[in-house]
C-alpha atoms as a PDB file:
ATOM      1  CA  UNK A   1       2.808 214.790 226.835  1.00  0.00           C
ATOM      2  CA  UNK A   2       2.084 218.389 228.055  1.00  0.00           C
ATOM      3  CA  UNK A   3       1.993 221.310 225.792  1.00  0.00           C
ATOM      4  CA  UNK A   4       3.313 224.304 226.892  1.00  0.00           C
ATOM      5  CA  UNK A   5       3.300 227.127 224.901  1.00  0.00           C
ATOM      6  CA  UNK A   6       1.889 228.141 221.210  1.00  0.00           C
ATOM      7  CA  UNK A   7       3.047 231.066 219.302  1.00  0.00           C
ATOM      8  CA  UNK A   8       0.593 231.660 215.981  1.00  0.00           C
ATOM      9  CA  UNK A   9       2.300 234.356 213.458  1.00  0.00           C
ATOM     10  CA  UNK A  10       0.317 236.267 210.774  1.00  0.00           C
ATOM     11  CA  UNK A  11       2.147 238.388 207.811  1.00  0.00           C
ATOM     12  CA  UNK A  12       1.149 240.181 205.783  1.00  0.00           C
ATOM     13  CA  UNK A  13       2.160 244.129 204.166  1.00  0.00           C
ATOM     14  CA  UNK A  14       2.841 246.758 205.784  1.00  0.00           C
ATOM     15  CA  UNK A  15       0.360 248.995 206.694  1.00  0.00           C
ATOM     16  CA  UNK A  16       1.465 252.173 207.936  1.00  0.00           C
ATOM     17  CA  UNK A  17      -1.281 253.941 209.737  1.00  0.00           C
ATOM     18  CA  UNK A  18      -2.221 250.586 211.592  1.00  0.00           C
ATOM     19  CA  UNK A  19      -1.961 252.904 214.817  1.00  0.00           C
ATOM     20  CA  UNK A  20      -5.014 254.869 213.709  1.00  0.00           C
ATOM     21  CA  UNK A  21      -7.091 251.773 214.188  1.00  0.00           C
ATOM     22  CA  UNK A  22      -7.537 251.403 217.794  1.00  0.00           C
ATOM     23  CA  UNK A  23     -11.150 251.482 217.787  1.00  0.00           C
ATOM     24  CA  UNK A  24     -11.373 248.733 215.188  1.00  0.00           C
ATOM     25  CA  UNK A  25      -8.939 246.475 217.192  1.00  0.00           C
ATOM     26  CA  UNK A  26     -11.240 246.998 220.529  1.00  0.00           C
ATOM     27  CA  UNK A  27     -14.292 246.122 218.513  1.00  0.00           C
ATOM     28  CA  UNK A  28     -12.755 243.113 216.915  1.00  0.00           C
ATOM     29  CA  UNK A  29     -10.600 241.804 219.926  1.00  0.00           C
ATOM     30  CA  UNK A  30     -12.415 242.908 223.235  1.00  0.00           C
ATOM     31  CA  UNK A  31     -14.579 239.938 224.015  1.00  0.00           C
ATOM     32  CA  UNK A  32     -12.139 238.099 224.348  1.00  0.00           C
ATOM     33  CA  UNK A  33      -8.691 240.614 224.897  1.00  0.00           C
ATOM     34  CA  UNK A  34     -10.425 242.914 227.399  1.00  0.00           C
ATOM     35  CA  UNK A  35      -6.963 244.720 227.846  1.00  0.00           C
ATOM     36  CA  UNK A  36      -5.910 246.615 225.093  1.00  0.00           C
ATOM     37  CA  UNK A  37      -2.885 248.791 225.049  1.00  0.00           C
ATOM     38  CA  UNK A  38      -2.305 251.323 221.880  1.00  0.00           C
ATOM     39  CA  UNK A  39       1.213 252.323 222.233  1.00  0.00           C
ATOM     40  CA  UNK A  40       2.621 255.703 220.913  1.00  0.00           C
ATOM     41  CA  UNK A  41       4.633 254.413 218.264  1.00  0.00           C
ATOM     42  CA  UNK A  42       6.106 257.100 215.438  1.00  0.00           C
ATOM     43  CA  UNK A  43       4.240 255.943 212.135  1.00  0.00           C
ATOM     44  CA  UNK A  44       7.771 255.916 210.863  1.00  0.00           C
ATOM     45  CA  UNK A  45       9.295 253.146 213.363  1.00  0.00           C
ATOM     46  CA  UNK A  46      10.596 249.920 212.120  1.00  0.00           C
ATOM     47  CA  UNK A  47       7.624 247.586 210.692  1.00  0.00           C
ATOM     48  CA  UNK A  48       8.358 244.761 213.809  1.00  0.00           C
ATOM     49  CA  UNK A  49       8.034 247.672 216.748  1.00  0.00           C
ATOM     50  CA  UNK A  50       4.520 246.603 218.658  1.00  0.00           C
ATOM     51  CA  UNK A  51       1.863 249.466 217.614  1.00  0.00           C
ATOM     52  CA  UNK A  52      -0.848 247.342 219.957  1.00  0.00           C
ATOM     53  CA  UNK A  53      -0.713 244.716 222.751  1.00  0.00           C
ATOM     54  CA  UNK A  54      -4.086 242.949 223.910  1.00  0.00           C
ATOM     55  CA  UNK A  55      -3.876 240.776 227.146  1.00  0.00           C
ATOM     56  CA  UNK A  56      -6.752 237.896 227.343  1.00  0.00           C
ATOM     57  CA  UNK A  57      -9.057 238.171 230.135  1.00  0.00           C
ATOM     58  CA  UNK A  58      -6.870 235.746 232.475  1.00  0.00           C
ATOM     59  CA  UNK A  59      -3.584 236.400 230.681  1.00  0.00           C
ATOM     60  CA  UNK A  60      -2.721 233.434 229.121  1.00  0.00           C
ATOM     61  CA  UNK A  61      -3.147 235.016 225.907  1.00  0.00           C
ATOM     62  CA  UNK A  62      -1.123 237.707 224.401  1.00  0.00           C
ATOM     63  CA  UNK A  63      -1.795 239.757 221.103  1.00  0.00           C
ATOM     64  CA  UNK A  64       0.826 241.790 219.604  1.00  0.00           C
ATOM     65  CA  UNK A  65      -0.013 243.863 216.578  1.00  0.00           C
ATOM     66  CA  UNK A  66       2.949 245.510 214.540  1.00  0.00           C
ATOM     67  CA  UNK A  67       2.720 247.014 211.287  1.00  0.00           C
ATOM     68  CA  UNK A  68       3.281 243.777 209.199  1.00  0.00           C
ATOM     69  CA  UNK A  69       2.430 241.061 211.945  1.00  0.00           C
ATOM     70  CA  UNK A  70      -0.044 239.938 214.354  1.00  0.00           C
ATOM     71  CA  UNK A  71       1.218 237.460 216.987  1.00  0.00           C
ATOM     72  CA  UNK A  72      -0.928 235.341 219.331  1.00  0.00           C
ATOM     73  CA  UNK A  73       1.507 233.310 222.171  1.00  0.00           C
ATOM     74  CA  UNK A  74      -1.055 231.339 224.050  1.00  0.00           C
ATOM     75  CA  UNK A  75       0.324 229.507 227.554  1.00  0.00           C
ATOM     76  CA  UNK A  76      -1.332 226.589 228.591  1.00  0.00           C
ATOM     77  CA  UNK A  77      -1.741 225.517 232.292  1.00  0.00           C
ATOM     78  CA  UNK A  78      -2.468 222.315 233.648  1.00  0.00           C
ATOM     79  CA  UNK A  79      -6.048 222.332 233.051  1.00  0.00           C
ATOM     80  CA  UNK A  80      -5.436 222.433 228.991  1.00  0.00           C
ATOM     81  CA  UNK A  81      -1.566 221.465 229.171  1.00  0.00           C
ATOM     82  CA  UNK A  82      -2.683 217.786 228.371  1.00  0.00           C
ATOM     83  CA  UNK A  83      -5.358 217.932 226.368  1.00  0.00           C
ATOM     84  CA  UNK A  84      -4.314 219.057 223.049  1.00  0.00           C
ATOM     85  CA  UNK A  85      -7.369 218.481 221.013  1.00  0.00           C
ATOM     86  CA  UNK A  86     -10.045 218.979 223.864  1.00  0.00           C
ATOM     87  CA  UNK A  87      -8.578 222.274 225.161  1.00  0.00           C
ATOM     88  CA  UNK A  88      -5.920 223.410 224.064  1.00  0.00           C
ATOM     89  CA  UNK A  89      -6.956 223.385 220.011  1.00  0.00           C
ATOM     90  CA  UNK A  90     -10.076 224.707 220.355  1.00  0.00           C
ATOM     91  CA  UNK A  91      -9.021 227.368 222.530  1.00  0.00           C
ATOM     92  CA  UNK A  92      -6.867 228.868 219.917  1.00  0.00           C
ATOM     93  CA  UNK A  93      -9.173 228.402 216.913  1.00  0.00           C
ATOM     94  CA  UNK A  94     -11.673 230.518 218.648  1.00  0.00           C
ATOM     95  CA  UNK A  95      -8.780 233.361 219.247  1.00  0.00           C
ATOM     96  CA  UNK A  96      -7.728 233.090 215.436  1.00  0.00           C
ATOM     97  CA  UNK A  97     -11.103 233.533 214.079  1.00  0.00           C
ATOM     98  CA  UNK A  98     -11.005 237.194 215.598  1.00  0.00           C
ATOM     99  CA  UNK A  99      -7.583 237.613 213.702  1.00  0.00           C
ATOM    100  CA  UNK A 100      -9.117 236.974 210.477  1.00  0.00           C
ATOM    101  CA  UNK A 101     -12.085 239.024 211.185  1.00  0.00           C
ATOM    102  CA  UNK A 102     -10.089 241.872 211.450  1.00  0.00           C
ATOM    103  CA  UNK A 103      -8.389 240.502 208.293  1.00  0.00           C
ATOM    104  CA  UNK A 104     -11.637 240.648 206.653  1.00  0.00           C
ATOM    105  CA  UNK A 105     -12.697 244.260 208.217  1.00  0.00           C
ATOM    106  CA  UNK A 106      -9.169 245.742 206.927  1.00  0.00           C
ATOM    107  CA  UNK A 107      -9.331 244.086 203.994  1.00  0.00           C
ATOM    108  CA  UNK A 108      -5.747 242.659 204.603  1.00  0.00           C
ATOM    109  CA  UNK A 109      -4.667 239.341 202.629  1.00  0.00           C
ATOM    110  CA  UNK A 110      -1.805 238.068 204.804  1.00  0.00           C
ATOM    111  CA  UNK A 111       1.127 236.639 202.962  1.00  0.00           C
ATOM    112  CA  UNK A 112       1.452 233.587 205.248  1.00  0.00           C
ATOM    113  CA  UNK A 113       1.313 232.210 209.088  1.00  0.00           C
ATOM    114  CA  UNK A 114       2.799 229.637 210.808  1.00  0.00           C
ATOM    115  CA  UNK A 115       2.074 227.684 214.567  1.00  0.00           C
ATOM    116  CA  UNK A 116       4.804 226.797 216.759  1.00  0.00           C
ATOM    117  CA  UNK A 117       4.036 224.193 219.368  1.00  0.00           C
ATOM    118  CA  UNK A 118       6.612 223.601 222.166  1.00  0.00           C
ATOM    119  CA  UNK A 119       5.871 220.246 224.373  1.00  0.00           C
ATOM    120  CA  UNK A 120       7.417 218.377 227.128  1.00  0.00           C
ATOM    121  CA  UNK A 121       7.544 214.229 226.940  1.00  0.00           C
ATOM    122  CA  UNK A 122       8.387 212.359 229.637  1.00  0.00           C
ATOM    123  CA  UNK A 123      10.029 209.026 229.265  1.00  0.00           C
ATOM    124  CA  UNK A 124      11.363 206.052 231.420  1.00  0.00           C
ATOM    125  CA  UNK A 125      15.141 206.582 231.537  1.00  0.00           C
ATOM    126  CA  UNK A 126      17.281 209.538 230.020  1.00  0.00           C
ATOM    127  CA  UNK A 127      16.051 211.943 228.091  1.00  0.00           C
ATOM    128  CA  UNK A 128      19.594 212.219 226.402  1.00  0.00           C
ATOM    129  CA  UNK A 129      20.047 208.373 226.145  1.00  0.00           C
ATOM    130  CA  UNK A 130      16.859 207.903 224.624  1.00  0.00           C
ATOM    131  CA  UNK A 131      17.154 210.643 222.144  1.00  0.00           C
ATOM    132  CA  UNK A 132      20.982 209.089 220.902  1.00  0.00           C
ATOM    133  CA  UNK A 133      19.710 205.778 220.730  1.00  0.00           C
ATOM    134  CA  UNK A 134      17.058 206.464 218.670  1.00  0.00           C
ATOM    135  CA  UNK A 135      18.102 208.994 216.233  1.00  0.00           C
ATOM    136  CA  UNK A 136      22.399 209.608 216.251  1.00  0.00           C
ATOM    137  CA  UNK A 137      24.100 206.983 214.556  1.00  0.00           C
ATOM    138  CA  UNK A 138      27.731 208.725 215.410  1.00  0.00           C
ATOM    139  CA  UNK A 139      28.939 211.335 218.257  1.00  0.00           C
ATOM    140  CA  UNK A 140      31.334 214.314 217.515  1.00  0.00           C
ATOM    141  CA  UNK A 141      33.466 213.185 219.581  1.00  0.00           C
ATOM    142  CA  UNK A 142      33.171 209.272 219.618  1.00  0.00           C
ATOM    143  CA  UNK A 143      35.373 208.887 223.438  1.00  0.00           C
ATOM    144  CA  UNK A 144      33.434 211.029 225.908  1.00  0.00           C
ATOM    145  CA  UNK A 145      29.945 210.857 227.177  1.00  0.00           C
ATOM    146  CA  UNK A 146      27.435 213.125 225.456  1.00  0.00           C
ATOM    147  CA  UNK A 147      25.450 215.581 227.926  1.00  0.00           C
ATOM    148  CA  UNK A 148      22.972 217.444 226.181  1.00  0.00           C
ATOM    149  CA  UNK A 149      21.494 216.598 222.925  1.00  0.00           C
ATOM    150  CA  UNK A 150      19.588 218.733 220.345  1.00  0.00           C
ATOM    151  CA  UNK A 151      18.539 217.366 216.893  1.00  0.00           C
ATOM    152  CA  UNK A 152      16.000 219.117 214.169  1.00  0.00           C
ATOM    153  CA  UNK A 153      14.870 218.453 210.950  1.00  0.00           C
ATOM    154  CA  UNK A 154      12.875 219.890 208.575  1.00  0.00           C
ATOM    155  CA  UNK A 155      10.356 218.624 205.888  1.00  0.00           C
ATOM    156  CA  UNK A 156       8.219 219.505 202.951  1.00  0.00           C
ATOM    157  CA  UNK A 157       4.443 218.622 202.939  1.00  0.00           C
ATOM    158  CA  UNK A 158       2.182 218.996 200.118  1.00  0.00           C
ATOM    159  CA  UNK A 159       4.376 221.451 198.018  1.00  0.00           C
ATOM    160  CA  UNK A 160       3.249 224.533 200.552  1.00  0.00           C
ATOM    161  CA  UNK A 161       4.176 223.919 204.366  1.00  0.00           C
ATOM    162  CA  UNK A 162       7.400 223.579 205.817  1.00  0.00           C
ATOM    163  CA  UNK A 163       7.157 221.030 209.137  1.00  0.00           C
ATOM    164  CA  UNK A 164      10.013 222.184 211.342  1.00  0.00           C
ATOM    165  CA  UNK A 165      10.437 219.584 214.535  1.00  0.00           C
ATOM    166  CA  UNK A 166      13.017 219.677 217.271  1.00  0.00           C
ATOM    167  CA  UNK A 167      14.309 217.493 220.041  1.00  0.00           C
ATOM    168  CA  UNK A 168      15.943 218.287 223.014  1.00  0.00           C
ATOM    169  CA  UNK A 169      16.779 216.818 226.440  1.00  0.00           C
ATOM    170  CA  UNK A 170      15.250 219.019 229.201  1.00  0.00           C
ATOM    171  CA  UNK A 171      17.433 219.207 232.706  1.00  0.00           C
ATOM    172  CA  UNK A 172      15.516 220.139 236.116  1.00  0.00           C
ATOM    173  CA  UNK A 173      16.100 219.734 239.859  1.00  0.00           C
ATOM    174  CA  UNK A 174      13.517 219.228 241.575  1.00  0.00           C
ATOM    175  CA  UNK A 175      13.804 221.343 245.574  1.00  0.00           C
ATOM    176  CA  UNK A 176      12.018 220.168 248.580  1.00  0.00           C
ATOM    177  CA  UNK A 177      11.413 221.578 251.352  1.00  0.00           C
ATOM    178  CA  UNK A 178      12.199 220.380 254.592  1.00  0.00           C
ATOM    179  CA  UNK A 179      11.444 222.834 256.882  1.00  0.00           C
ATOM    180  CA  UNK A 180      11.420 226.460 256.933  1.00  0.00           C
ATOM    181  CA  UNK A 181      15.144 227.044 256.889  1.00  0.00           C
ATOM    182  CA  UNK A 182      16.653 224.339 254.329  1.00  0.00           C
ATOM    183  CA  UNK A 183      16.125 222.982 250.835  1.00  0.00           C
ATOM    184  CA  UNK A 184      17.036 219.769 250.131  1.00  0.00           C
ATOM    185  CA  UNK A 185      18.428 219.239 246.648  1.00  0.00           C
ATOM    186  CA  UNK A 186      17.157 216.566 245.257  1.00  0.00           C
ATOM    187  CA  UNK A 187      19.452 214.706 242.353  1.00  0.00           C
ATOM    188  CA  UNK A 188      19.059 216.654 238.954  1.00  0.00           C
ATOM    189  CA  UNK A 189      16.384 214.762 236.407  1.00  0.00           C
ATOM    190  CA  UNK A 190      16.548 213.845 232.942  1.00  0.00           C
ATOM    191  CA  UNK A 191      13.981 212.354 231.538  1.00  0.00           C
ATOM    192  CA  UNK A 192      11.831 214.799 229.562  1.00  0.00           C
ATOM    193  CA  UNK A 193      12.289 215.641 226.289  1.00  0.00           C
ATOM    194  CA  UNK A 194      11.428 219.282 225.111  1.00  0.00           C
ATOM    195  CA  UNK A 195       9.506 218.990 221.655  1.00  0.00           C
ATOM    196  CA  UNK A 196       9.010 222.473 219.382  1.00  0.00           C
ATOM    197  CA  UNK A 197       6.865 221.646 216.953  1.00  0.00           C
ATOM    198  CA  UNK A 198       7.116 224.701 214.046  1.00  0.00           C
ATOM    199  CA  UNK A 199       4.768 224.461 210.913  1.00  0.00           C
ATOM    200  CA  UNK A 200       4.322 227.257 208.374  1.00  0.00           C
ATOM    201  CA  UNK A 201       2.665 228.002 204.658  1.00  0.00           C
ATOM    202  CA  UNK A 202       5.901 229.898 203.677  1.00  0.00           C
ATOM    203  CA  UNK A 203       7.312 227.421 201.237  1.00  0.00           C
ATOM    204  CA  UNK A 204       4.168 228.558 198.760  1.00  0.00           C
ATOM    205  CA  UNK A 205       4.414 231.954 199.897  1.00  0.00           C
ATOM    206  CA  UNK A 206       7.843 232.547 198.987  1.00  0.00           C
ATOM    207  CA  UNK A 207       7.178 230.972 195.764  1.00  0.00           C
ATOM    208  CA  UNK A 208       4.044 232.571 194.394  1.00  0.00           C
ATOM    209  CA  UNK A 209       3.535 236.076 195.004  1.00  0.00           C
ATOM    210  CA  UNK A 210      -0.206 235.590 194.167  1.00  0.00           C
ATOM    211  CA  UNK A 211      -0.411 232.953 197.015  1.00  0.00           C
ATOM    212  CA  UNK A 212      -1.874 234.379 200.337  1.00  0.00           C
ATOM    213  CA  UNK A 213      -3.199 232.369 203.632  1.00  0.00           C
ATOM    214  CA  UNK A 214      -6.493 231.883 204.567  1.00  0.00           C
ATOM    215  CA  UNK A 215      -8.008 230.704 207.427  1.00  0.00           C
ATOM    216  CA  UNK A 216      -7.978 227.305 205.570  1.00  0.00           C
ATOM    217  CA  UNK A 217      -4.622 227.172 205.115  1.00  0.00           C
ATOM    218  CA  UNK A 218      -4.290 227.813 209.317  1.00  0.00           C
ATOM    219  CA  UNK A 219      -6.993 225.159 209.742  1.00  0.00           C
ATOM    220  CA  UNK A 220      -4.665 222.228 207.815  1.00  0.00           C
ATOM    221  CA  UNK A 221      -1.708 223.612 210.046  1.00  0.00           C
ATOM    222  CA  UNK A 222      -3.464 222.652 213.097  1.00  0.00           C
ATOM    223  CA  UNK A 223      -4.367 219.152 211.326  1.00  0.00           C
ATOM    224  CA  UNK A 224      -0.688 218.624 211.288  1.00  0.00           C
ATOM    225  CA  UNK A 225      -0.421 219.552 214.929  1.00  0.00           C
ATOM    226  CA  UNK A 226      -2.976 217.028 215.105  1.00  0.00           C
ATOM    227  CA  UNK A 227      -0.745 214.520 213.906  1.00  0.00           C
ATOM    228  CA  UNK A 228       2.002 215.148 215.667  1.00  0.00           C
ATOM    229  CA  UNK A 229       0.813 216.050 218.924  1.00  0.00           C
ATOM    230  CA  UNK A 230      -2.017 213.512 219.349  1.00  0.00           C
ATOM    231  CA  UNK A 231      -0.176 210.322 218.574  1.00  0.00           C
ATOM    232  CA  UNK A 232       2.951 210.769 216.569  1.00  0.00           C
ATOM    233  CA  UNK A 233       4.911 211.623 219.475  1.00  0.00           C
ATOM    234  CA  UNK A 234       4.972 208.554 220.900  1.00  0.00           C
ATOM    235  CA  UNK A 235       5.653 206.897 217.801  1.00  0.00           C
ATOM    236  CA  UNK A 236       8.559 208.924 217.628  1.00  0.00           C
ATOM    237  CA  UNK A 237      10.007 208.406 221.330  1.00  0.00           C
ATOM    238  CA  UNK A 238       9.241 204.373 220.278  1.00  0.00           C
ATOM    239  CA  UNK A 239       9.817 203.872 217.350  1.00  0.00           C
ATOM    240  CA  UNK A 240      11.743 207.084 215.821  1.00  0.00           C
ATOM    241  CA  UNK A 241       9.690 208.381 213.202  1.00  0.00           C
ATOM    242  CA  UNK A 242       6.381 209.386 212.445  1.00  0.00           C
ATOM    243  CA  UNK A 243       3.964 210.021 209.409  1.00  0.00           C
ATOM    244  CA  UNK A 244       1.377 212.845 208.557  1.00  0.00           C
END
């Protein structure tokens, strides 16, 4: 398995003069989002227009600050891509710690976050095969060959998170090179399977309006990740379910 990408989302009320706090977001975010952008956004614009945009110090990290929301999208290359709890985990804890210290300098209680995971499995034949066999019963249309395949469900856990999970065959060719004026094209692959793996607080949130995350609630987000991503995947490419 290789993970990808990571998008972690923070909400929380709006806050209407969050432009005037540029110094505060360099002090908070510098060491490790050296490249800070304050953009010239009307205090009146829509709450989800960017008001600040931090780049990490080799890029694979972006920031986004709106009025209501700070967004960190994390990509992951090769050296992390496979190592989920070594690297990859670790690597974002340390970069959501400095979003709940500027929780904590603002005094902000944010309403509730969520982590979206997105993955890439590999198996032995195709993707879109594998992915029928093991979890459609029935096709629409019961006479012709299915092509692409995308199924989701969504689950409760514990009363508070939602667990949103996703399958869907991934289709690539791969080009090689033969000399310096031709490309071979190679026969199109199918055999990896594109996982998004989408956990949130919100079911509590939107329940209790005295309910707001912590970094607590973030922490038991990633233990589901945990689950998932460290073992459970290859229970569910087996055997077609998983537990957490």
């Amino acid at each position: 398995m290789s993970v990808l990408y990571s998008t972690a989302t923070f909400i929380f009320g709006n806050i209407s003069d969050i432009s005037s706090k540029s110094t505060l977001v360099s002090d908070v975010f510098s060491c490790e989002f050296p490249e800070i952008s304050s953009l010239n956004t009307p205090k009146d614009a829509p709450v989800e227009i960017p008001r600040f945009v931090l780049f990490s110090h080799h890029k694979f990290s972006t920031i986004v600050i709106t009025s209501n929301m700070i967004q960190l999208s994390t990509r992951f290359d090769n050296n992390f891509s496979e190592d989920w709890i070594g690297r990859c985990k670790p690597y974002l804890e340390k970069k959501v710690n400095l979003i709940f210290n500027f929780f904590k300098v603002l005094n902000i209680n944010p309403k509730y976050c969520g982590l979206t995971v997105n993955s890439l499995l590999t198996v032995d034949d195709s993707s879109v095969t594998k992915i029928e066999s093991l979890f459609l019963k029935k096709k629409f249309i019961s006479n012709l060959n299915l092509y692409d395949v995308l199924i989701k469900q969504s689950f409760e856990f514990e009363d508070k998170y939602f667990i949103n999970l996703q399958l869907q065959n991934q289709r690539y060719q791969q080009n090689q090179i033969t000399n310096l004026e031709s490309i071979q094209i190679l026969p199109e692959m199918n055999n990896k399977i594109g996982i998004t793996l989408d956990m949130n607080d919100r079911k509590i949130a939107n329940r209790s309006r005295a309910y707001f995350t912590t970094k607590d609630s973030f922490e038991k987000i990633l233990i589901i990740a945990d689950d998932v991503l460290k073992s459970g995947l290859d229970n569910l490419i087996s055997k077609g379910e998983i537990q957490c």
